[in-house]
N, C-alpha and C. Protein backbone atom coordinates (compact mmCIF):
# COMPACT_ATOMS: atom_id res chain seq x y z
N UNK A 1 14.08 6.31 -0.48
CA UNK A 1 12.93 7.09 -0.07
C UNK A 1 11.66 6.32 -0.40
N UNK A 2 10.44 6.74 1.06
CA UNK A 2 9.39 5.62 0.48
C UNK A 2 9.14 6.41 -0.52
N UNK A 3 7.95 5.32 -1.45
CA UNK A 3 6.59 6.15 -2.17
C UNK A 3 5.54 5.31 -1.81
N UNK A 4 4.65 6.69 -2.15
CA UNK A 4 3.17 6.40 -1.18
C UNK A 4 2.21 6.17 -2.41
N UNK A 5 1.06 5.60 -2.72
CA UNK A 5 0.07 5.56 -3.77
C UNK A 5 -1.79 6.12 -2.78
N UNK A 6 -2.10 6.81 -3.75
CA UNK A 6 -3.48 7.32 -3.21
C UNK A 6 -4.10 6.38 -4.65
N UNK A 7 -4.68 5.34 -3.99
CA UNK A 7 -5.79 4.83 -5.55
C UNK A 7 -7.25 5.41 -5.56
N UNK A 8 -7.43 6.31 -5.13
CA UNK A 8 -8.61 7.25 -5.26
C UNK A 8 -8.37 7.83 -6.43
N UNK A 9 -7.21 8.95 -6.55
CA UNK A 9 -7.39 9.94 -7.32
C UNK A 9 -5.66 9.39 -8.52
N UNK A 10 -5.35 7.94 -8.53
CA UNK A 10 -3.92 7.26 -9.08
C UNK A 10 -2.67 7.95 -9.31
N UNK A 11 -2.72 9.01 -7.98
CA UNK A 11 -1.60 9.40 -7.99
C UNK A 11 -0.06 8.79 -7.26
N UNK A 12 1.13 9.16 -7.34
CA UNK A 12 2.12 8.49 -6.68
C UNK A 12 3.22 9.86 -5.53
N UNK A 13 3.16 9.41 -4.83
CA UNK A 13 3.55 10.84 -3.88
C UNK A 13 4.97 10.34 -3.26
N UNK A 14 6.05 10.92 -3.29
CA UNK A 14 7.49 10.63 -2.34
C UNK A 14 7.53 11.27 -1.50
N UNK A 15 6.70 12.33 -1.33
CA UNK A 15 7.29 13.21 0.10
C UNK A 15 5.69 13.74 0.31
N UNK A 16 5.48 14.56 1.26
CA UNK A 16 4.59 15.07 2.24
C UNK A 16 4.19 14.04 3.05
N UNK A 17 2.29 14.34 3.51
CA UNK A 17 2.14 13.45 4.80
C UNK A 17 1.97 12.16 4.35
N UNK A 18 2.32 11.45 5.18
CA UNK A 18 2.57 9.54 5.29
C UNK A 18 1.53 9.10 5.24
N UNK A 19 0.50 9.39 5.58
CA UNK A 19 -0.68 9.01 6.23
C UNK A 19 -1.90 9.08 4.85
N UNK A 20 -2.26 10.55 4.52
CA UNK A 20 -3.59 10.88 3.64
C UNK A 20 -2.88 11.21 2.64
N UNK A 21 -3.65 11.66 1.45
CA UNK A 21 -3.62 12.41 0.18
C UNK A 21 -3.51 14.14 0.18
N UNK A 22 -2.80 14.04 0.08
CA UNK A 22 -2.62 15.73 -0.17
C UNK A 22 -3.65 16.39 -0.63
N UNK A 23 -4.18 15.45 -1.94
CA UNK A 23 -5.27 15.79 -2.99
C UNK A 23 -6.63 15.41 -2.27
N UNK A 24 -7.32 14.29 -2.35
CA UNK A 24 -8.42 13.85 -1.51
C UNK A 24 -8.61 13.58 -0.32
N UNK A 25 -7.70 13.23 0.30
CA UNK A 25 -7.68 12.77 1.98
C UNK A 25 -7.60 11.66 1.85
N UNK A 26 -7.79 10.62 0.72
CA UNK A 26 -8.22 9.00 0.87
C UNK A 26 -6.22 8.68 1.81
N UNK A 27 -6.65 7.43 2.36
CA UNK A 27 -5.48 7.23 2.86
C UNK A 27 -4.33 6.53 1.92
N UNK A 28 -3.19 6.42 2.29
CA UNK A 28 -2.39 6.31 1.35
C UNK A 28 -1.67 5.38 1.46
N UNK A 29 -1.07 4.04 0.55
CA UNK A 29 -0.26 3.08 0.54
C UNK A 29 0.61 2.88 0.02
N UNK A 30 2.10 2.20 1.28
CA UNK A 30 2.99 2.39 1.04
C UNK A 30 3.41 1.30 -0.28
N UNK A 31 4.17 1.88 -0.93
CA UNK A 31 4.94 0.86 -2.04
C UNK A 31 6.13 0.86 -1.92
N UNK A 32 6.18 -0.93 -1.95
CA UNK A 32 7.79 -1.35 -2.23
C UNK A 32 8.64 -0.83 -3.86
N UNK A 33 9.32 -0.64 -3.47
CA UNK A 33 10.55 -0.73 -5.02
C UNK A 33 10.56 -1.93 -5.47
N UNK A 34 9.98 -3.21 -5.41
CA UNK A 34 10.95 -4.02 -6.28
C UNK A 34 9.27 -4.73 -6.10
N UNK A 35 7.95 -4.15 -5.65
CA UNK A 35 6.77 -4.58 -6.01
C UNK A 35 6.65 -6.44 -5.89
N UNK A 36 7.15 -7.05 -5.16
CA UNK A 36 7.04 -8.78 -5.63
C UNK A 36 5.73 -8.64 -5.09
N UNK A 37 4.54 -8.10 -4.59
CA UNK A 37 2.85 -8.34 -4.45
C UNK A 37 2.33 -6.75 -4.70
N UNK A 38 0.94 -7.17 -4.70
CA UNK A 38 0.14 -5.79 -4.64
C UNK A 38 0.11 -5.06 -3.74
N UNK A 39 0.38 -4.18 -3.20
CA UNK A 39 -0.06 -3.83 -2.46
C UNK A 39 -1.32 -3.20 -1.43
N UNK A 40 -2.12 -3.69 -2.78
CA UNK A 40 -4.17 -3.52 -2.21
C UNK A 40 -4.35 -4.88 -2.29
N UNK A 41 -3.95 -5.56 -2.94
CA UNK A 41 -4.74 -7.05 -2.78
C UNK A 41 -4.01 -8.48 -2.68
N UNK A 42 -2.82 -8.07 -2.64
CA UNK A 42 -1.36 -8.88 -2.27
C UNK A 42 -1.38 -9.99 -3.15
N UNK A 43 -1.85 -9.85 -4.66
CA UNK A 43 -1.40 -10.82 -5.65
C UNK A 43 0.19 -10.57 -6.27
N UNK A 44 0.63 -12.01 -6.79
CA UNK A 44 2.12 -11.39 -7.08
C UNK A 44 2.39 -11.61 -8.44
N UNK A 45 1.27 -11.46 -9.33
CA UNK A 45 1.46 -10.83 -10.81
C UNK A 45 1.04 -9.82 -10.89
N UNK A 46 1.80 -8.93 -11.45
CA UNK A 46 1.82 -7.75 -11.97
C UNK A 46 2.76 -7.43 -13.46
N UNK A 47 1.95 -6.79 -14.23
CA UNK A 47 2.73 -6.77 -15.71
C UNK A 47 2.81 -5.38 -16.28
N UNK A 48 3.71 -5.00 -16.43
CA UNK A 48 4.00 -3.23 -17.40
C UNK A 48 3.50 -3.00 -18.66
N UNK A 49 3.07 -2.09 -18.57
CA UNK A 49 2.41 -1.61 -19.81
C UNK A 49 2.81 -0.21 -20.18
N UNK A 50 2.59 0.52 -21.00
CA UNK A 50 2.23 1.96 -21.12
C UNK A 50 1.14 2.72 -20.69
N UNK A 51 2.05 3.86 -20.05
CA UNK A 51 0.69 4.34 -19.51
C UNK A 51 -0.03 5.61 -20.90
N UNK A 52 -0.58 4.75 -21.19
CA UNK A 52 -1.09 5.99 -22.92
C UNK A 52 -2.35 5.29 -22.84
N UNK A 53 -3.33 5.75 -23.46
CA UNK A 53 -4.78 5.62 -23.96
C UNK A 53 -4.86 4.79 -25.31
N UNK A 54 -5.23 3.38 -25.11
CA UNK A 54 -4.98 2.54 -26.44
C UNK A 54 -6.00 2.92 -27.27
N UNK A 55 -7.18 3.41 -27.03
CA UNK A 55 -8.28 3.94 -27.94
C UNK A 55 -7.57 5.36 -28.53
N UNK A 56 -7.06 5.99 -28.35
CA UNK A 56 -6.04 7.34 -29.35
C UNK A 56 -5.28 7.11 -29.94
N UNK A 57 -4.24 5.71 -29.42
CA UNK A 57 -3.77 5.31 -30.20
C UNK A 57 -4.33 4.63 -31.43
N UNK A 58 -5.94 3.97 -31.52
CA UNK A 58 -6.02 3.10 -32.42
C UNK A 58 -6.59 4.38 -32.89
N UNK A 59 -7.11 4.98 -32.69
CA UNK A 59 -7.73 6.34 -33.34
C UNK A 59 -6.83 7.26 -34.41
N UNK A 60 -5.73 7.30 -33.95
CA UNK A 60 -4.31 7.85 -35.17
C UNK A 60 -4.09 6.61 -36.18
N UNK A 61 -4.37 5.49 -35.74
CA UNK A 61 -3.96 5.02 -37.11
C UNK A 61 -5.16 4.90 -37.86
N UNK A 62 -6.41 4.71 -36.90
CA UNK A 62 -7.33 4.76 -38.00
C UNK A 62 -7.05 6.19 -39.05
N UNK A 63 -7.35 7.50 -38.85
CA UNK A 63 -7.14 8.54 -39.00
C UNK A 63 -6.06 7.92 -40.51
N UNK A 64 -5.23 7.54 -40.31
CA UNK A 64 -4.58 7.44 -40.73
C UNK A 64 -4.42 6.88 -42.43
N UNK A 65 -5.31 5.40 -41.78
CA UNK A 65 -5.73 4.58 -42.70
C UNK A 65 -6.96 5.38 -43.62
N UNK A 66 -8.31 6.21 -43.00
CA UNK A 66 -9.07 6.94 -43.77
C UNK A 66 -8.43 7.73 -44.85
N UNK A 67 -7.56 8.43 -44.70
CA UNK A 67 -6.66 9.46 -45.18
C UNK A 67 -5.71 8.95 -46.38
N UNK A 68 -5.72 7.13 -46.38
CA UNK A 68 -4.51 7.08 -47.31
C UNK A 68 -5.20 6.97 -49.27
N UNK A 69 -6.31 6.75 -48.88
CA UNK A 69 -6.86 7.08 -50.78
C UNK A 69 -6.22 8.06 -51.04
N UNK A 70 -6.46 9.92 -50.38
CA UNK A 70 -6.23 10.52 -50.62
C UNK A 70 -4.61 11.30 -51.09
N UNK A 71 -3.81 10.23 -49.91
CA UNK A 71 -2.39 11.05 -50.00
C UNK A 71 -1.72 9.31 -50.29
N UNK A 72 -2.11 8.87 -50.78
CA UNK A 72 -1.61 7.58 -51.48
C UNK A 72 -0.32 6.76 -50.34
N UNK A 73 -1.15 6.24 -49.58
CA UNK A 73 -0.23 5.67 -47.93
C UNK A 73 0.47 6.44 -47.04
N UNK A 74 0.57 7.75 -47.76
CA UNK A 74 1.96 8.51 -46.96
C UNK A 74 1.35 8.83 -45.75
N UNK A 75 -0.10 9.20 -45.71
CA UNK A 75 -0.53 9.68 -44.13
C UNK A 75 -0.53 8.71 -43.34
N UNK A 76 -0.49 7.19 -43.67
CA UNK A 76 -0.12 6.31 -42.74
C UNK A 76 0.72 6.12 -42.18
N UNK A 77 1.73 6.08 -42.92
CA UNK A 77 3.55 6.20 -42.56
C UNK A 77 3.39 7.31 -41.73
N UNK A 78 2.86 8.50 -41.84
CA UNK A 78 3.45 9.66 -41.07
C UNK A 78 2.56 9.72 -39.79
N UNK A 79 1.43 9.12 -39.72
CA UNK A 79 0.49 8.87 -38.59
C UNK A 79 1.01 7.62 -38.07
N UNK A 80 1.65 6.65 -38.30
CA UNK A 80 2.04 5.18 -37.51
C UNK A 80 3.38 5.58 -37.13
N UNK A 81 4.74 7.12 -37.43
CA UNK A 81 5.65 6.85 -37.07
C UNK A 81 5.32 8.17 -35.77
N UNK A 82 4.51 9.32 -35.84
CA UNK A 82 3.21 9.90 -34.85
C UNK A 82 3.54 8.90 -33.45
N UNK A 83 2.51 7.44 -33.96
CA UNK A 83 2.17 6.84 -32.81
C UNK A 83 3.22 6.17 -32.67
N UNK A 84 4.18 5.99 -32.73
CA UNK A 84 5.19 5.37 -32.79
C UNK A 84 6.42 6.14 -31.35
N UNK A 85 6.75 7.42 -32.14
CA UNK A 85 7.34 8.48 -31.12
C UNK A 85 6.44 8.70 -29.60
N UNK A 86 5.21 8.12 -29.67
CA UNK A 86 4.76 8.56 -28.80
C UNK A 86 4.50 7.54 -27.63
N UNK A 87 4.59 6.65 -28.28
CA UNK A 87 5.08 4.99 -27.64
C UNK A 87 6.15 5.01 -26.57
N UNK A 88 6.87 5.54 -27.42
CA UNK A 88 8.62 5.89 -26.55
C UNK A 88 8.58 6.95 -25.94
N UNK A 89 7.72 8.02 -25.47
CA UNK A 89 7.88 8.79 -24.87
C UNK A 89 7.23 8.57 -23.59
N UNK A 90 5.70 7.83 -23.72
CA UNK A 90 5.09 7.56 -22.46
C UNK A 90 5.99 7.21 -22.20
N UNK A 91 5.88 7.04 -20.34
CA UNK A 91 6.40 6.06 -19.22
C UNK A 91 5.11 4.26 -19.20
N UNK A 92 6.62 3.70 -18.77
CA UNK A 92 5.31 2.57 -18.28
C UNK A 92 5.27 2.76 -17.05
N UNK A 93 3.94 1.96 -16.59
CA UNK A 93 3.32 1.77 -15.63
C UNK A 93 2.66 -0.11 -15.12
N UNK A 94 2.45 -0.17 -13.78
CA UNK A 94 2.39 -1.90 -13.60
C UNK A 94 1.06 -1.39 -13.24
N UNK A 95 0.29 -2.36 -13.58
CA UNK A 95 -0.58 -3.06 -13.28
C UNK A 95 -1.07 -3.84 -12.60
N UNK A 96 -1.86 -4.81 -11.94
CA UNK A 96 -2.16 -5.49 -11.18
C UNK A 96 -2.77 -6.77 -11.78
N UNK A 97 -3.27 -8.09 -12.00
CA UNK A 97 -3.57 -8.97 -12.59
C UNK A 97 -5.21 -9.22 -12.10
N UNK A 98 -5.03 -8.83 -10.48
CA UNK A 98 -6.07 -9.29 -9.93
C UNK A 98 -7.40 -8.02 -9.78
N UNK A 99 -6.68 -7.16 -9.15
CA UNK A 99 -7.39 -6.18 -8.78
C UNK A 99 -7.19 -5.01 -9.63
N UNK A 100 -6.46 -4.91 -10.75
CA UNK A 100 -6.42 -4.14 -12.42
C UNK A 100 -5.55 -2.92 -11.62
N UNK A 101 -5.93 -2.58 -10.83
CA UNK A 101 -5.25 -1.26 -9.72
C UNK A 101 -3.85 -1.27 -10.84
N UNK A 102 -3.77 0.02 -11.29
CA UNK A 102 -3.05 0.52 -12.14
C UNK A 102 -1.78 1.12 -11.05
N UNK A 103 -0.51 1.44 -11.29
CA UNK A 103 0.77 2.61 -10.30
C UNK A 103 1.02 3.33 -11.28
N UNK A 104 0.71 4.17 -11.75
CA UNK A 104 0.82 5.18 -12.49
C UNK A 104 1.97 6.14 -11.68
N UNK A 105 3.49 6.34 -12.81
CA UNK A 105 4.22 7.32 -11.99
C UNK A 105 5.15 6.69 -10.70
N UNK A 106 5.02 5.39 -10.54
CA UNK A 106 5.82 4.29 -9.37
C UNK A 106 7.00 4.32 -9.73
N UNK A 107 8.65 4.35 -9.39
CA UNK A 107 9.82 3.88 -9.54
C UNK A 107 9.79 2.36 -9.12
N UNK A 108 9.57 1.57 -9.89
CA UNK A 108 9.90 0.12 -9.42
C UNK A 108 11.38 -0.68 -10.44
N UNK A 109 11.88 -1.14 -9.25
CA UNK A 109 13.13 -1.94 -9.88
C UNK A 109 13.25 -3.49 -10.03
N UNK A 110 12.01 -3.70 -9.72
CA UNK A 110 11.81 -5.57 -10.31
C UNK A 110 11.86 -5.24 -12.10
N UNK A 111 11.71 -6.67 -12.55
CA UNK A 111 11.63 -6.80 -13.80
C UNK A 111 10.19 -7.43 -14.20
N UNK A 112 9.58 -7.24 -14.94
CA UNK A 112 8.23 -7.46 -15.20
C UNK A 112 7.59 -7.16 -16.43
N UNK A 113 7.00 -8.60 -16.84
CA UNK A 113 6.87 -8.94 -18.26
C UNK A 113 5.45 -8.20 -18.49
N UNK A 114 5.60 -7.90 -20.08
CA UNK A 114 4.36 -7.23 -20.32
C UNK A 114 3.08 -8.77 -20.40
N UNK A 115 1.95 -7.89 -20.75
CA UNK A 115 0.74 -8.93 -20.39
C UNK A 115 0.55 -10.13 -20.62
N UNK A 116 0.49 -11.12 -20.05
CA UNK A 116 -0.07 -12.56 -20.54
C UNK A 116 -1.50 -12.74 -20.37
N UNK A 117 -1.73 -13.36 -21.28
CA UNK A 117 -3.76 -13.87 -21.54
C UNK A 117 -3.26 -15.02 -21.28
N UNK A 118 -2.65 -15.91 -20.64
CA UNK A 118 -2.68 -16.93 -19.61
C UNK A 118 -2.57 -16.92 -18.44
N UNK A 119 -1.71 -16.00 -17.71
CA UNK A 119 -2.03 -15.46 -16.63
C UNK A 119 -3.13 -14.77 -16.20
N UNK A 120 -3.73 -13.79 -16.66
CA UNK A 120 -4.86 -12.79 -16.55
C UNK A 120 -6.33 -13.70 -16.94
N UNK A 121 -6.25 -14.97 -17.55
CA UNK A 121 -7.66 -16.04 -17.36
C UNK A 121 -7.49 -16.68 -16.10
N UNK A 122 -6.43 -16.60 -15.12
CA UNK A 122 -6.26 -17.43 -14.14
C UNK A 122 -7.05 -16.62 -13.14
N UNK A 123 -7.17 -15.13 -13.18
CA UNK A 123 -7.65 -14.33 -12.42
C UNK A 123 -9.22 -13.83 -13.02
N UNK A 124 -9.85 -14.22 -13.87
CA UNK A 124 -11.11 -13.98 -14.22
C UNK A 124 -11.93 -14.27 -13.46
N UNK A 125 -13.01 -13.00 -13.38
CA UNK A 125 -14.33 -14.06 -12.27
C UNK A 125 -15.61 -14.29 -13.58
């Protein structure tokens, strides 16, 4: 079954109309399963990540770290194993190298390495 991507509003759609967004109207693009290019800007790195908020995450351990005078390290341990469970629960999501265009919610069956800072300076403007 296809899937469709609306990068207006980064949603991922398998069924209704082919064409628009259910949600905005923006038009909608088709994605391959096995992703070997972009499909907005037809570069062919792309790297997985989590799709989670790395600023909440650094925010629990700070939290964490403030807290340990008081409860003598233990709120760290219990705030880093927190962010930890929650690591493994997001889904990942690919990315794009060139055009950052996030697939949030995509079934893709390529294999694809998380980020390189040698790859991603190749694409700097």
């Amino acid at each position: 079954m296809n899937q469709f991507y609306c990068s207006k509003c980064e949603k991922t759609f398998s069924d209704g109309n082919k064409d628009y967004c259910k949600d905005c109207n923006n038009n909608l693009i088709i994605l391959d399963p096995e992703f070997l290019n972009c499909p907005v800007c037809g570069c062919k790195n792309l790297y997985v990540k989590k799709n989670f908020n790395q600023l909440l995450g650094c925010f629990i351990i700070f939290i964490g770290a403030v807290l340990v005078p008081l409860t003598y390290g233990i709120s760290l341990l219990v705030l880093a194993l927190f962010d930890y469970l929650l690591f493994r629960r997001v889904e990942d999501c690919l990315q794009c190298y060139k055009c950052k265009l996030e697939f949030r919610g995509a079934n893709f069956t390529g294999r694809f390495d998380p980020f390189d800072h040698h790859i991603a300076e190749l694409y700097e403007k």
